[in-house]
Protein backbone atom coordinates (compact mmCIF):
# COMPACT_ATOMS: atom_id res chain seq x y z
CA UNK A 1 14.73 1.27 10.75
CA UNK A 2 14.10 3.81 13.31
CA UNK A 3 11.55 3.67 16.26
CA UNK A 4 9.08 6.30 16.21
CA UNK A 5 6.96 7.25 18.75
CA UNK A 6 3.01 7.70 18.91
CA UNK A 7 0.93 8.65 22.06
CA UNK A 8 -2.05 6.91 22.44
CA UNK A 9 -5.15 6.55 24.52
CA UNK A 10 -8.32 4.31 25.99
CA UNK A 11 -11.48 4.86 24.34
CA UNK A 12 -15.07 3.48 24.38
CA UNK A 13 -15.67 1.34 21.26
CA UNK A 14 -19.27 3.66 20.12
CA UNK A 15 -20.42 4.60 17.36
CA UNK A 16 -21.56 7.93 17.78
CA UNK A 17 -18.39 8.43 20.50
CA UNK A 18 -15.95 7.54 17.39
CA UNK A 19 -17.74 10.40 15.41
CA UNK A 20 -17.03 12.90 17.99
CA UNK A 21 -13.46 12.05 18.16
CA UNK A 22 -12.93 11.88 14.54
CA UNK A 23 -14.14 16.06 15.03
CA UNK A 24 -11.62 16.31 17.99
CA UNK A 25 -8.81 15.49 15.44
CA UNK A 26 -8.45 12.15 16.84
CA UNK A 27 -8.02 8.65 14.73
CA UNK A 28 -9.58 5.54 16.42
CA UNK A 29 -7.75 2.42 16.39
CA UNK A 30 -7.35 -1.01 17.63
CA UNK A 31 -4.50 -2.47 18.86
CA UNK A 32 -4.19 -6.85 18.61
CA UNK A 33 -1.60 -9.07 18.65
CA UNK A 34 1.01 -10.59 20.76
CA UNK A 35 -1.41 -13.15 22.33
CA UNK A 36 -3.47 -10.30 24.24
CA UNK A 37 -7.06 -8.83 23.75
CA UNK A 38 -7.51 -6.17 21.16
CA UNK A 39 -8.33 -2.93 22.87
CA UNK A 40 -10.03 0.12 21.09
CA UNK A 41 -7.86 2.99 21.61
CA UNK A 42 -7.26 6.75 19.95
CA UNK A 43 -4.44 8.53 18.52
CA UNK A 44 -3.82 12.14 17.31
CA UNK A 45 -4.86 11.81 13.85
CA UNK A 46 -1.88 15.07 12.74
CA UNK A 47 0.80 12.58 14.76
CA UNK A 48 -0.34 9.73 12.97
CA UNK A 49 -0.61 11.51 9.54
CA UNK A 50 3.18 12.65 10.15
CA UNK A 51 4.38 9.13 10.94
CA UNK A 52 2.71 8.21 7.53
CA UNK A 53 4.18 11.19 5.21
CA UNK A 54 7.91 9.57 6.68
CA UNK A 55 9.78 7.86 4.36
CA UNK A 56 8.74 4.22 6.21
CA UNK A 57 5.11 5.27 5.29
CA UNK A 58 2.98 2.09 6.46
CA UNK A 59 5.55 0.25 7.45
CA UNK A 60 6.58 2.73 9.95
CA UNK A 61 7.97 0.62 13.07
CA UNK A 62 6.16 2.47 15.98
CA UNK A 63 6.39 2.47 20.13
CA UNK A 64 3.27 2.92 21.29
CA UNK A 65 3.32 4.96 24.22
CA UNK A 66 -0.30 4.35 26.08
CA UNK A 67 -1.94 6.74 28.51
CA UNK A 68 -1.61 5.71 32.25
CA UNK A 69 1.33 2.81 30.84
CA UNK A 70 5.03 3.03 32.08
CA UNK A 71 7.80 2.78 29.06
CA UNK A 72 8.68 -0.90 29.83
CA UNK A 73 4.70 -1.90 28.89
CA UNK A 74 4.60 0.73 25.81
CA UNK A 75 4.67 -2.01 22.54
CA UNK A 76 5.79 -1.97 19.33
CA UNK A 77 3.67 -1.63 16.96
CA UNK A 78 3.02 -2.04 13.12
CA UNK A 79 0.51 -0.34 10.73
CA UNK A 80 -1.30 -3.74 9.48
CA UNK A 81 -4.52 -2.38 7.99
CA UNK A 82 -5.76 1.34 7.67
CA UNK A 83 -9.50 2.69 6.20
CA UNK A 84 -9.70 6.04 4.33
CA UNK A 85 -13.22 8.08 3.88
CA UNK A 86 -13.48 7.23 0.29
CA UNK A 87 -15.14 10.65 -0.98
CA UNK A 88 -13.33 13.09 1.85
CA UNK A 89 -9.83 10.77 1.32
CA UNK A 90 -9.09 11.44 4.93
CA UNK A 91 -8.02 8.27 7.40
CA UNK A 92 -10.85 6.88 9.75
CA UNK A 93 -9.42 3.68 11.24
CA UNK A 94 -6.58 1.80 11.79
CA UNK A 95 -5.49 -1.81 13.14
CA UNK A 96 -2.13 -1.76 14.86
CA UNK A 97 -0.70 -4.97 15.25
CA UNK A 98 1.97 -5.77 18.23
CA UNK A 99 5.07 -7.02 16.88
CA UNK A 100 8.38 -8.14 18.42
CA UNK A 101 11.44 -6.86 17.68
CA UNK A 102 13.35 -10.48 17.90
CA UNK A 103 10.76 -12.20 15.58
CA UNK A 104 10.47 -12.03 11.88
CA UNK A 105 8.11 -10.55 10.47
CA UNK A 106 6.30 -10.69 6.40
CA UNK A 107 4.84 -7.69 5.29
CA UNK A 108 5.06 -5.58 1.70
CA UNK A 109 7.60 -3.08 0.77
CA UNK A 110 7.41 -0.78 -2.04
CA UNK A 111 9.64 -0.66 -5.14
CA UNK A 112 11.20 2.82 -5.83
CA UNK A 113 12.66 2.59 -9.37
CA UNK A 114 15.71 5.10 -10.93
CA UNK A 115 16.58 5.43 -13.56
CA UNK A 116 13.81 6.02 -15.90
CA UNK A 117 15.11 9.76 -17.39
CA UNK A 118 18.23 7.85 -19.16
CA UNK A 119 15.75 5.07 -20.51
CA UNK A 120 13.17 7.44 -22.33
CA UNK A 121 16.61 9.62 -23.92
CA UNK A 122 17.68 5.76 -25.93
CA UNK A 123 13.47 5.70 -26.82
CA UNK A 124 12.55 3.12 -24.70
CA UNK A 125 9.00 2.89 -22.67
CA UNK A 126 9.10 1.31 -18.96
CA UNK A 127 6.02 -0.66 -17.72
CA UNK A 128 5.89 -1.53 -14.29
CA UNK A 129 4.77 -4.94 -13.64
CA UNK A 130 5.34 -5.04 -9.50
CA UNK A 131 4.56 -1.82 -7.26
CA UNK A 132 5.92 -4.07 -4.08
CA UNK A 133 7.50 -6.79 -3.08
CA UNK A 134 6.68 -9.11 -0.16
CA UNK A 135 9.90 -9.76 1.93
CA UNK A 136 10.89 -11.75 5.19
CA UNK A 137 13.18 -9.91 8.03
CA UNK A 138 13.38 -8.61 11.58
CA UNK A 139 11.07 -5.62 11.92
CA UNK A 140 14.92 -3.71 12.91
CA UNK A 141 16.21 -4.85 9.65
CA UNK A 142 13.03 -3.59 7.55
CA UNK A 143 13.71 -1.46 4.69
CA UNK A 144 11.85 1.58 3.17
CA UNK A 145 12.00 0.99 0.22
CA UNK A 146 13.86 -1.11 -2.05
CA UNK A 147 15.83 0.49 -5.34
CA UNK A 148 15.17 -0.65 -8.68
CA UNK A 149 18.07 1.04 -10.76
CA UNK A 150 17.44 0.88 -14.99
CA UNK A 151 19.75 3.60 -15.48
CA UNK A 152 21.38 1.27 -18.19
CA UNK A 153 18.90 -0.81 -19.29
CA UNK A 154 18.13 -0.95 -23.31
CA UNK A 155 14.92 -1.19 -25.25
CA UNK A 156 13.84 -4.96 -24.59
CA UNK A 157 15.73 -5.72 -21.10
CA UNK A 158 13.78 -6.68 -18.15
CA UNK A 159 14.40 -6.80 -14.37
CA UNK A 160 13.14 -9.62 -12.26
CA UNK A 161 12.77 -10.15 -8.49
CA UNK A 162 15.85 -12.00 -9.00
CA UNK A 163 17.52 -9.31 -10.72
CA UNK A 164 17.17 -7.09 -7.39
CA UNK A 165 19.70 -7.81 -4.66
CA UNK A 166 17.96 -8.57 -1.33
CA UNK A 167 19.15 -5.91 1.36
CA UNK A 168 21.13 -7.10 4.65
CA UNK A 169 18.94 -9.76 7.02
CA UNK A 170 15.86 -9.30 4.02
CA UNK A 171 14.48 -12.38 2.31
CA UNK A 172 12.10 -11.78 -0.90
CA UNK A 173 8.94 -13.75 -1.04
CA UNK A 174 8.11 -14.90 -4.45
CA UNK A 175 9.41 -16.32 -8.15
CA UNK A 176 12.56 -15.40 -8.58
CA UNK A 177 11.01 -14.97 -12.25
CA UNK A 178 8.42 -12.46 -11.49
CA UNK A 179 8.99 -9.49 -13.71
CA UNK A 180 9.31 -6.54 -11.87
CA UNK A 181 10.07 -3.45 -14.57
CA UNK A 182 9.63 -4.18 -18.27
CA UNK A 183 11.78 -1.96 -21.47
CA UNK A 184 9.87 -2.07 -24.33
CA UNK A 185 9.95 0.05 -27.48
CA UNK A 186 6.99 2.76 -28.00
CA UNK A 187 5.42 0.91 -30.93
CA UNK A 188 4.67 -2.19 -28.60
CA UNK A 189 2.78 0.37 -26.64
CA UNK A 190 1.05 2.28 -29.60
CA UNK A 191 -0.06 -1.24 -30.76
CA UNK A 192 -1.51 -2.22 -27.26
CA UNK A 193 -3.50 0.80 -27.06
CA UNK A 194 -4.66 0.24 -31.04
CA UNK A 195 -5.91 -3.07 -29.64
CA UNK A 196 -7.87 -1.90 -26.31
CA UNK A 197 -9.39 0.51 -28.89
CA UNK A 198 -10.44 -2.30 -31.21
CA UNK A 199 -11.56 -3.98 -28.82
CA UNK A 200 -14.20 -1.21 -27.28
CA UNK A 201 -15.54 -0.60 -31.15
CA UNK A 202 -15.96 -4.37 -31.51
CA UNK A 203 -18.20 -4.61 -28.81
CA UNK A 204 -19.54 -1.44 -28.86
CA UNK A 205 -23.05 -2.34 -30.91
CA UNK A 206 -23.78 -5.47 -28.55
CA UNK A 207 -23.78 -2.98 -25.74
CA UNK A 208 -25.83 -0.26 -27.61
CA UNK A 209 -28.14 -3.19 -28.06
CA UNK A 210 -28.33 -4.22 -24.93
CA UNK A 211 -29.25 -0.97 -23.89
CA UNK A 212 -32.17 -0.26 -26.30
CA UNK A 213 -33.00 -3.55 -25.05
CA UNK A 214 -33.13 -2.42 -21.12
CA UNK A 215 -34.73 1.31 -22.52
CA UNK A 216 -37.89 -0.65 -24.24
CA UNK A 217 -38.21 -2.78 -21.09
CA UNK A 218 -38.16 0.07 -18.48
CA UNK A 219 -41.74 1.58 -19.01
CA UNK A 220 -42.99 -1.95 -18.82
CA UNK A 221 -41.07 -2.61 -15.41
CA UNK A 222 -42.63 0.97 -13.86
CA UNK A 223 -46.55 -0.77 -14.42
């Protein structure tokens, strides 16, 4: 996986200082790991967005390159945990963990499957049962993504994590078992959704109920 670069700087760890930078188009972050002190530093939040939109996404292997730092001391870093403004979506913090390049390394990567064109043409409906897939490697041997090909698979196949064949120096975490992408015929579908409908008009009139209940005992409650 290529090594992209991010520059980086000190900042002081306060609240109403990591507002200001936030409207300076900087992200703060924290940088741990590697048996050192965390330290609170910033990024350019554009840079950082970029590195994200790559194909790596999150798990984006990244040299740090820190203000005032020579080359040999910039680390290498990982994305481990990242906060988003939930009503603006934009990104407000991340944790960058320090990672070596000669140790393995767990972390998720995300299933890309093909195929799916060729399987609706023969009728047949794909449910996704895994998004990811937790794997074991060197962070140099790290993949993007990993393929999921159903090009050829018929109405009742399935794929398992033991279907998928694990890239070079990659390990997959997990039951062998685990389904990971599902062919099933519409009608199973149909009658799922018949039954989640069922369901809701079953236990619609204990809910109406309950809230007549709550209605008659809200003036009470405002005494």
């Amino acid at each position: 996986m290529e090594l992209l670069s991010l520059k980086a700087s000190p900042r002081v760890p306060q609240k109403g200082v990591t507002k200001r930078l936030r409207r300076e188009g900087f992200l703060p972050v924290v940088l741990y790991g590697g048996g050192t002190e965390s330290r609170p530093l910033k990024v350019e939040t554009k840079a950082f967005e970029r590195i994200l939109a790559g194909a790596a996404g999150r798990n984006a292997l990244i040299r740090l390159e820190i203000e005032g730092e020579t080359a040999d001391e910039s680390p290498t870093v990982i994305i481990r945990d990242l906060q988003s403004d939930p009503v603006r979506g934009r990104y407000i913090h991340a944790d960058l963990q320090r990672i070596s390049l000669k140790e393995k390394m767990r972390t998720h990567v995300r299933l890309v499957v093909v195929g799916e064109e060729a399987v609706a043409r023969r009728g047949g409906i794909v449910q996704h049962q895994m998004r990811e897939v937790e794997v074991e490697c060197l962070p140099t041997d790290l993949p993007d993504h990993i393929t999921v090909d159903i090009g050829d698979k018929e109405i009742g196949d399935t794929v398992t994590l033991g279907d998928l064949p694990e890239p070079e120096g990659v390990r997959f975490l997990g039951d062998p078992a685990s389904v990971v992408v599902a062919v099933v015929p519409p009608k199973m579908v149909a009658g799922e959704e018949e039954e989640a409908e069922a369901a809701e008009e079953a236990a619609a009139p204990e809910g109406e109920g309950a809230e007549a209940a709550e209605g008659g005992a809200e003036p009470a409650s405002k005494e």
